[in-house]
PDB file of N, CA and C in Angstrom:
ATOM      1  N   UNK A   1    -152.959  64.779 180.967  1.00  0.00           N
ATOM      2  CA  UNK A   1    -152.296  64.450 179.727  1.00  0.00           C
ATOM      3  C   UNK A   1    -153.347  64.046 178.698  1.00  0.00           C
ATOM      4  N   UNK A   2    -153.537  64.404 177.432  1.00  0.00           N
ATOM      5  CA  UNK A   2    -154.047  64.009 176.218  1.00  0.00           C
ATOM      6  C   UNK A   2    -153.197  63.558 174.977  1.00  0.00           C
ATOM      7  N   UNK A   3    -153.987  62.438 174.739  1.00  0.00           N
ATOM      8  CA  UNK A   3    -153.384  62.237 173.604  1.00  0.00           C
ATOM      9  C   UNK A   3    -153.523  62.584 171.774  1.00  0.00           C
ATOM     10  N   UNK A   4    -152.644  62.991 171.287  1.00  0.00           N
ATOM     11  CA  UNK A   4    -152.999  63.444 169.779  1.00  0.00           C
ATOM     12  C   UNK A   4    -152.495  62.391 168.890  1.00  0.00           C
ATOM     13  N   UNK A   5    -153.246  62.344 168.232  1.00  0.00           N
ATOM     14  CA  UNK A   5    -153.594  61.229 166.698  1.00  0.00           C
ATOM     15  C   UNK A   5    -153.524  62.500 165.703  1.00  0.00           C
ATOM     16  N   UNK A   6    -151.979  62.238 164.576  1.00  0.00           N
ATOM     17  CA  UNK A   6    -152.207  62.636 163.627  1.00  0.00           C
ATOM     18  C   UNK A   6    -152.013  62.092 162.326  1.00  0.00           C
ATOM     19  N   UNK A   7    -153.031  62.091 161.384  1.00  0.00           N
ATOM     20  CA  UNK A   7    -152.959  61.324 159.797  1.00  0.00           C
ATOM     21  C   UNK A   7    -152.337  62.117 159.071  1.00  0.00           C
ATOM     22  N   UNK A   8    -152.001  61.308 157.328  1.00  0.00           N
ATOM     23  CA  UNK A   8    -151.477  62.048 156.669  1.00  0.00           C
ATOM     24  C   UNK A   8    -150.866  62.613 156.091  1.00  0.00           C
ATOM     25  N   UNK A   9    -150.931  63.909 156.170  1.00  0.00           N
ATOM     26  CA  UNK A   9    -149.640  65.197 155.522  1.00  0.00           C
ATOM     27  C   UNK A   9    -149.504  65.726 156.979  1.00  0.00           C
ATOM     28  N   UNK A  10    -150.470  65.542 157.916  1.00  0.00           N
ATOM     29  CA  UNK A  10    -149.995  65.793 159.428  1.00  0.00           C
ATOM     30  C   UNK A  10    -148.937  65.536 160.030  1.00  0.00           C
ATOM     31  N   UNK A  11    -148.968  63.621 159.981  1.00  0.00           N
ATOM     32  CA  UNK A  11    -148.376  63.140 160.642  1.00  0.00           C
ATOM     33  C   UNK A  11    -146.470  63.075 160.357  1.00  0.00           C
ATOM     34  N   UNK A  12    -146.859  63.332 158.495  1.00  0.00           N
ATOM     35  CA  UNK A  12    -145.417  63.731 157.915  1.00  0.00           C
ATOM     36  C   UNK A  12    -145.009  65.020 158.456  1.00  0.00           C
ATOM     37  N   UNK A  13    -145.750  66.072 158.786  1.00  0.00           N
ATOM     38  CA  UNK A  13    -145.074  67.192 158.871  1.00  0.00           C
ATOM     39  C   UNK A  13    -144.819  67.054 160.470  1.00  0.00           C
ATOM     40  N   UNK A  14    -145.233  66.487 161.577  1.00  0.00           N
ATOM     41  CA  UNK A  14    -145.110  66.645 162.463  1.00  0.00           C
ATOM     42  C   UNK A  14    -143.731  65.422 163.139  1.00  0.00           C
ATOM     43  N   UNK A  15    -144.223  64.474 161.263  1.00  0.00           N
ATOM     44  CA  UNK A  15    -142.723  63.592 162.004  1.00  0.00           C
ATOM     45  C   UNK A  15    -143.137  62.157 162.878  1.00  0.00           C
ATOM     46  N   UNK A  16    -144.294  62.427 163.658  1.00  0.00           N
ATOM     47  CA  UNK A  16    -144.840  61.286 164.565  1.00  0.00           C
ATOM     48  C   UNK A  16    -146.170  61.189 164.463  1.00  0.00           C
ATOM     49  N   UNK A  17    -146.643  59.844 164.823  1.00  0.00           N
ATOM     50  CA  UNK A  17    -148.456  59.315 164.429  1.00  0.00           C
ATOM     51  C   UNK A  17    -148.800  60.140 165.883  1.00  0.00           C
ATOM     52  N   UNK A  18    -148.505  60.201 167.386  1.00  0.00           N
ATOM     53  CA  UNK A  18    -149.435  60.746 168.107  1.00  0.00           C
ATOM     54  C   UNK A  18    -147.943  61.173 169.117  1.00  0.00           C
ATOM     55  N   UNK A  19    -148.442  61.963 169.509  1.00  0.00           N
ATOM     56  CA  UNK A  19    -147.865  63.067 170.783  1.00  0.00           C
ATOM     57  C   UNK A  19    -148.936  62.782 171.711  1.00  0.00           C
ATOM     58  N   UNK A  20    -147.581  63.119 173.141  1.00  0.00           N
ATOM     59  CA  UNK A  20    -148.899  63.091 174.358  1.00  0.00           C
ATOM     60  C   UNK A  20    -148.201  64.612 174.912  1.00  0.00           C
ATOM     61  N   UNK A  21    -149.628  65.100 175.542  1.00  0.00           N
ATOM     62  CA  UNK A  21    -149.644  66.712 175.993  1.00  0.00           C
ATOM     63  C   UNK A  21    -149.910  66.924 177.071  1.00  0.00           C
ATOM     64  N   UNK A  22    -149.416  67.663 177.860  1.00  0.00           N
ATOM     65  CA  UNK A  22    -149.822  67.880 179.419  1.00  0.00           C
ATOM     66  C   UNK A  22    -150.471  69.310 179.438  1.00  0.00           C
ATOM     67  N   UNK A  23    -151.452  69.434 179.812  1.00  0.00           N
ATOM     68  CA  UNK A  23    -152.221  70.324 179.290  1.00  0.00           C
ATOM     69  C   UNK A  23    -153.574  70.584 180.785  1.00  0.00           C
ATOM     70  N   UNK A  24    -154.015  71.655 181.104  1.00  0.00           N
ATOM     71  CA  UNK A  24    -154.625  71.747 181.891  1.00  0.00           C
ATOM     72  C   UNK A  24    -155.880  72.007 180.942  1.00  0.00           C
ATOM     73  N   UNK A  25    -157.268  72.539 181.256  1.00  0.00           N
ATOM     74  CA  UNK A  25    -158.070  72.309 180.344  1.00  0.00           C
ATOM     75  C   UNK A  25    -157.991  73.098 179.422  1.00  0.00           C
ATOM     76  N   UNK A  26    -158.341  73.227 178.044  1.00  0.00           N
ATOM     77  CA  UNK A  26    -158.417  74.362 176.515  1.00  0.00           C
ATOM     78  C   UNK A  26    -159.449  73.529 176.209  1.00  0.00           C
ATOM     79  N   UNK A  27    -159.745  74.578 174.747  1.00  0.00           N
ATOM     80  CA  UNK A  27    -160.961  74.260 174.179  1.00  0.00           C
ATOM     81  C   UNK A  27    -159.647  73.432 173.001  1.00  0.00           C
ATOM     82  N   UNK A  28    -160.419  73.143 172.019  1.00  0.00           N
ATOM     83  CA  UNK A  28    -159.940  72.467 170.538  1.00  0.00           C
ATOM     84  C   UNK A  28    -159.453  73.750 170.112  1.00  0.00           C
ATOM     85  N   UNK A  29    -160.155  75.107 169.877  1.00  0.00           N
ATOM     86  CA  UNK A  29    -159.430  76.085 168.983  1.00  0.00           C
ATOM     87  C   UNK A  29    -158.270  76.295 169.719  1.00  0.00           C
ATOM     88  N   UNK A  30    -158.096  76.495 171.085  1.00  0.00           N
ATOM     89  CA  UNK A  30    -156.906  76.546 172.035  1.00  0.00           C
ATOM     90  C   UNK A  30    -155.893  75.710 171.537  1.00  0.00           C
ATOM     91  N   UNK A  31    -156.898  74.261 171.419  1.00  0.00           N
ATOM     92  CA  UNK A  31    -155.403  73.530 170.961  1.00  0.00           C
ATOM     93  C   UNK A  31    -154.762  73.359 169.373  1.00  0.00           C
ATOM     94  N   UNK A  32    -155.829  73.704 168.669  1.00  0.00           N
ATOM     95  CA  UNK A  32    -155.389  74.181 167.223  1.00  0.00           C
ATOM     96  C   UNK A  32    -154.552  75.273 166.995  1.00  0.00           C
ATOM     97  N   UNK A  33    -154.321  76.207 167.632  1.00  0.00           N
ATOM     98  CA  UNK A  33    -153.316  77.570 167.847  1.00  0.00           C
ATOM     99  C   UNK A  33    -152.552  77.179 168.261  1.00  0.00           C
ATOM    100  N   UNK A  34    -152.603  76.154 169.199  1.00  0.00           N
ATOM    101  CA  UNK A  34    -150.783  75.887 170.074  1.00  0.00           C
ATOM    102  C   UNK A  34    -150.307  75.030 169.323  1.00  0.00           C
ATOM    103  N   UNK A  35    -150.848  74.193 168.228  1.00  0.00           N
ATOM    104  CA  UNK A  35    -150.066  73.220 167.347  1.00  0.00           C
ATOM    105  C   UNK A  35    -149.424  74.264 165.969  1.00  0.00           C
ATOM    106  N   UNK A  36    -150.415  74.963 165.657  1.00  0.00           N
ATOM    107  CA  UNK A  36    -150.220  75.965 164.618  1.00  0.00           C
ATOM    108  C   UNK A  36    -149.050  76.840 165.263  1.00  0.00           C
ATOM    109  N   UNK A  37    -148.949  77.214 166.082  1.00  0.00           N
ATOM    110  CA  UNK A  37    -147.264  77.951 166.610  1.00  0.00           C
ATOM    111  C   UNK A  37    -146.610  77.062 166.819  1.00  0.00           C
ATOM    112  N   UNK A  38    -146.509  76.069 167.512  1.00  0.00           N
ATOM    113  CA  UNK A  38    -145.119  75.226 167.509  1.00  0.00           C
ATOM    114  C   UNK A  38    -145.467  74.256 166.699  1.00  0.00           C
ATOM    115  N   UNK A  39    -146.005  74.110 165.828  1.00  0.00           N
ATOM    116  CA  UNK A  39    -145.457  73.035 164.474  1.00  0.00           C
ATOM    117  C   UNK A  39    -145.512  73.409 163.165  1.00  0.00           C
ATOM    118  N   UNK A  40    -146.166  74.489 163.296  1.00  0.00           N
ATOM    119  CA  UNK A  40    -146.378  74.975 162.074  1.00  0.00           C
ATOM    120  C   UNK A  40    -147.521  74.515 161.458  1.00  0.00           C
ATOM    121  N   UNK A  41    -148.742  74.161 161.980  1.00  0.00           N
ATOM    122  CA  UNK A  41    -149.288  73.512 160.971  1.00  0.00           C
ATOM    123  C   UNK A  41    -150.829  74.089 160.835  1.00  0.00           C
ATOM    124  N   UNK A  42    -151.531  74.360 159.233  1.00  0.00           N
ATOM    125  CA  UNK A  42    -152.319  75.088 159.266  1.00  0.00           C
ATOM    126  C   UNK A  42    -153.755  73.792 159.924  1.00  0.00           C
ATOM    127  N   UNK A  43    -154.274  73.986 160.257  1.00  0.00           N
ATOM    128  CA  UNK A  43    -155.429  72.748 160.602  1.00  0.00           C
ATOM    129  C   UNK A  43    -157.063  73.439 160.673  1.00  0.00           C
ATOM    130  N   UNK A  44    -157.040  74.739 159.908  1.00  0.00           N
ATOM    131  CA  UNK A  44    -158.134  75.656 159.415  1.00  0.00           C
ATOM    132  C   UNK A  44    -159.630  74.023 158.796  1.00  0.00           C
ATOM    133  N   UNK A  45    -159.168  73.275 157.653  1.00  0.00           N
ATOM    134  CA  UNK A  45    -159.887  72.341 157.271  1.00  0.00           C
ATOM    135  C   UNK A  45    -160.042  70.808 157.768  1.00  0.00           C
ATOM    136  N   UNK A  46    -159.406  70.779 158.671  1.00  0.00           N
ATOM    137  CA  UNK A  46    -159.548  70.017 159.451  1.00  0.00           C
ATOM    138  C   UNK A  46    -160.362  69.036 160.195  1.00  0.00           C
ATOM    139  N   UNK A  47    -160.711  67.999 160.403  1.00  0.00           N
ATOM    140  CA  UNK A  47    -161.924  67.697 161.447  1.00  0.00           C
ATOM    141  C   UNK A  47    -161.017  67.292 162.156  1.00  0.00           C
ATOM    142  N   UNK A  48    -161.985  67.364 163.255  1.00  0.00           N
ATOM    143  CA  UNK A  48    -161.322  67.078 164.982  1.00  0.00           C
ATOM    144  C   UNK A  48    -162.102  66.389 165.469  1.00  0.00           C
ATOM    145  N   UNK A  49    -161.462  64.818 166.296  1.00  0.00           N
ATOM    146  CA  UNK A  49    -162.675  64.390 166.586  1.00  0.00           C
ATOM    147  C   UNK A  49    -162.007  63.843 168.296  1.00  0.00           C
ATOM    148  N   UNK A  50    -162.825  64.087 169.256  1.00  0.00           N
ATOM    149  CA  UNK A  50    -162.356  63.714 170.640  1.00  0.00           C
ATOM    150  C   UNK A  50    -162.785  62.518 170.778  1.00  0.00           C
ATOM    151  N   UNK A  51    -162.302  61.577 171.280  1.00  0.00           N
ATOM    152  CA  UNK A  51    -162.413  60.477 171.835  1.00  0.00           C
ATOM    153  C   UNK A  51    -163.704  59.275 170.613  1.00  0.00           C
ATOM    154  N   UNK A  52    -163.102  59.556 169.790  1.00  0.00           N
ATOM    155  CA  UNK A  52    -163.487  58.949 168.547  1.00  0.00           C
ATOM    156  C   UNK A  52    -165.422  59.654 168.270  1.00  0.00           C
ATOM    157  N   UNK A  53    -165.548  60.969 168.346  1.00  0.00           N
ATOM    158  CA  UNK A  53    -166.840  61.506 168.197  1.00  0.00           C
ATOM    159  C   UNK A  53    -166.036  63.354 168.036  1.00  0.00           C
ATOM    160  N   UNK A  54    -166.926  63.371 166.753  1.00  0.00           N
ATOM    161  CA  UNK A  54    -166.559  64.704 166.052  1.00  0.00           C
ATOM    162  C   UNK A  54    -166.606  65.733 166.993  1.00  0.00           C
ATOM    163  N   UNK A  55    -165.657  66.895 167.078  1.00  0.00           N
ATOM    164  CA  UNK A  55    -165.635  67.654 168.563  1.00  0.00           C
ATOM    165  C   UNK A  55    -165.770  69.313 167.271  1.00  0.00           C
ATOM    166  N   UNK A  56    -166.368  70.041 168.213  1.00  0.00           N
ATOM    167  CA  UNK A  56    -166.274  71.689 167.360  1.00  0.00           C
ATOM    168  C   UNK A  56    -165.313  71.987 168.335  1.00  0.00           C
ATOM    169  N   UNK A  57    -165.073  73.218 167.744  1.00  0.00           N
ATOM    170  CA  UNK A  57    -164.005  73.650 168.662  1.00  0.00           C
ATOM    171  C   UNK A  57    -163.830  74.290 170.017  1.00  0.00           C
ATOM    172  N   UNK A  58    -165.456  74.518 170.454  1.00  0.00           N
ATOM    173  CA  UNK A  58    -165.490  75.123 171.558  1.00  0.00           C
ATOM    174  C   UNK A  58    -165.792  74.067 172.464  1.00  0.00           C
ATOM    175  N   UNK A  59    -165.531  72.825 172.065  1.00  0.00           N
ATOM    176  CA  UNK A  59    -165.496  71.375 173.032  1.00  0.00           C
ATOM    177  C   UNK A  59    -163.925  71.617 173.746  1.00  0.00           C
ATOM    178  N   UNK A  60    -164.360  71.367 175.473  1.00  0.00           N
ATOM    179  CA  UNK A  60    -162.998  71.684 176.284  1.00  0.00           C
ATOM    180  C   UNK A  60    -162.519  70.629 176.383  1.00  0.00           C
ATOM    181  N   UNK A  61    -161.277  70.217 176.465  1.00  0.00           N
ATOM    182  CA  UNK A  61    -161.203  68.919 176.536  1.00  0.00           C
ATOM    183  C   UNK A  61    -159.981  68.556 178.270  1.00  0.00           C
ATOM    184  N   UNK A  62    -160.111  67.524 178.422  1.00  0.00           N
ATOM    185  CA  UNK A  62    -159.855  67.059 180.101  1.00  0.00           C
ATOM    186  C   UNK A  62    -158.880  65.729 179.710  1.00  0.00           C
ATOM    187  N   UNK A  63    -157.845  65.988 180.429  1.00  0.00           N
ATOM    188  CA  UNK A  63    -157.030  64.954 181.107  1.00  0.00           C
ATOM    189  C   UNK A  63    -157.811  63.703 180.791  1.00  0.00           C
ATOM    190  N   UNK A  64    -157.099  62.622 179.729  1.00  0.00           N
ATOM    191  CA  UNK A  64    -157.357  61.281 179.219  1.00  0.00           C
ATOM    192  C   UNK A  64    -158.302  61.619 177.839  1.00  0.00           C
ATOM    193  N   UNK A  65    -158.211  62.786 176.918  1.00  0.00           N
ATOM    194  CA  UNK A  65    -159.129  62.421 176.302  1.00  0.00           C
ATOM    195  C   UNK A  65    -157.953  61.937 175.236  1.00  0.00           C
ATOM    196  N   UNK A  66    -158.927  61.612 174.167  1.00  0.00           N
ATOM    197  CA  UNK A  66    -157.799  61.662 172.483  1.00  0.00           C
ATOM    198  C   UNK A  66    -157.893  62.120 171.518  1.00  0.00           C
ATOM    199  N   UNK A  67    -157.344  63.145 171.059  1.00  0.00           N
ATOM    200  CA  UNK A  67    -158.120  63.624 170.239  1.00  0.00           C
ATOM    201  C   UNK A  67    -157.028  63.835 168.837  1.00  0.00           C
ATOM    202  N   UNK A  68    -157.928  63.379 167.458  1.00  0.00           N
ATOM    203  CA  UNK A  68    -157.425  62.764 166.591  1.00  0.00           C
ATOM    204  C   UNK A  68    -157.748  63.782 165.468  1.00  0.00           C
ATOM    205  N   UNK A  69    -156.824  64.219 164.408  1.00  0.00           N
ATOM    206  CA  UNK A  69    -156.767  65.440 163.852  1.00  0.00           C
ATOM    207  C   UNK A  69    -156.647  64.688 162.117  1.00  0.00           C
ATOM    208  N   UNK A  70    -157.921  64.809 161.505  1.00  0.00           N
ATOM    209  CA  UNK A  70    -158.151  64.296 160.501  1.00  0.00           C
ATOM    210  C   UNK A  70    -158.392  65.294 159.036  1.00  0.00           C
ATOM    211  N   UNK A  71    -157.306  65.358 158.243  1.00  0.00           N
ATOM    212  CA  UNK A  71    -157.216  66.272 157.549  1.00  0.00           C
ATOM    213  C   UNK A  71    -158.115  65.725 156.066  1.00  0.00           C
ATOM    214  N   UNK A  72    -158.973  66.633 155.054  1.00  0.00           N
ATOM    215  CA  UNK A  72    -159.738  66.663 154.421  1.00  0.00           C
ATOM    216  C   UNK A  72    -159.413  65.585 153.231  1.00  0.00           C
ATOM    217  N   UNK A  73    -160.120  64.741 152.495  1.00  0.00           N
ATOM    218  CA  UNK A  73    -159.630  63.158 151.844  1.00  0.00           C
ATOM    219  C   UNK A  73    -160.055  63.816 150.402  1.00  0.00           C
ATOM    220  N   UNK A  74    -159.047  63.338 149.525  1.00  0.00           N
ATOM    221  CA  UNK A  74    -159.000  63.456 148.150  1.00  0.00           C
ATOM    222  C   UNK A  74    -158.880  62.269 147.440  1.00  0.00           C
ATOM    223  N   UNK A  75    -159.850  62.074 146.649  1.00  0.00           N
ATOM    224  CA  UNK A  75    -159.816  61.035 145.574  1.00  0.00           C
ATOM    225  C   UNK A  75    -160.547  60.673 144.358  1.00  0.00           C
ATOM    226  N   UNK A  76    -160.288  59.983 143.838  1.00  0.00           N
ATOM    227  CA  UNK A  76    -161.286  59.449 142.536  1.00  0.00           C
ATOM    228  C   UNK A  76    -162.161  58.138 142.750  1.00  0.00           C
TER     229      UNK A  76
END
């Protein structure tokens, strides 16, 4: 099981701050495609960071990690 952290316009579109996933191992792009089909959500600009340290996407990720989906910051 992993857990997801989402901020945001994420966490509005998804409705909830974190989901937990049962998941055997994927990479991050693996798991960016399976959120992008069942939630709809584009996460192209995105940072991803596993277990509080920035992950690329070809980082696999394992049973207990967390991984927290931080969408791009706008301001003055």
């Amino acid at each position: 099981m992993i857990t997801l952290l989402f901020f945001a316009y994420l966490k509005e579109t998804i409705g909830k701050e974190r989901l937990q996933l049962g998941i055997s191992a994927m990479t991050v792009k693996e798991l960016k495609q399976h959120l992008a089909s069942d939630y709809g959500l584009d996460l192209q600009h995105v940072m991803v960071a596993v277990n509080e340290e920035y992950a690329a996407d070809d980082r696999v990720l394992q049973a207990g990690d967390i991984v927290a989906f931080i969408p791009p910051v706008s301001g003055g």
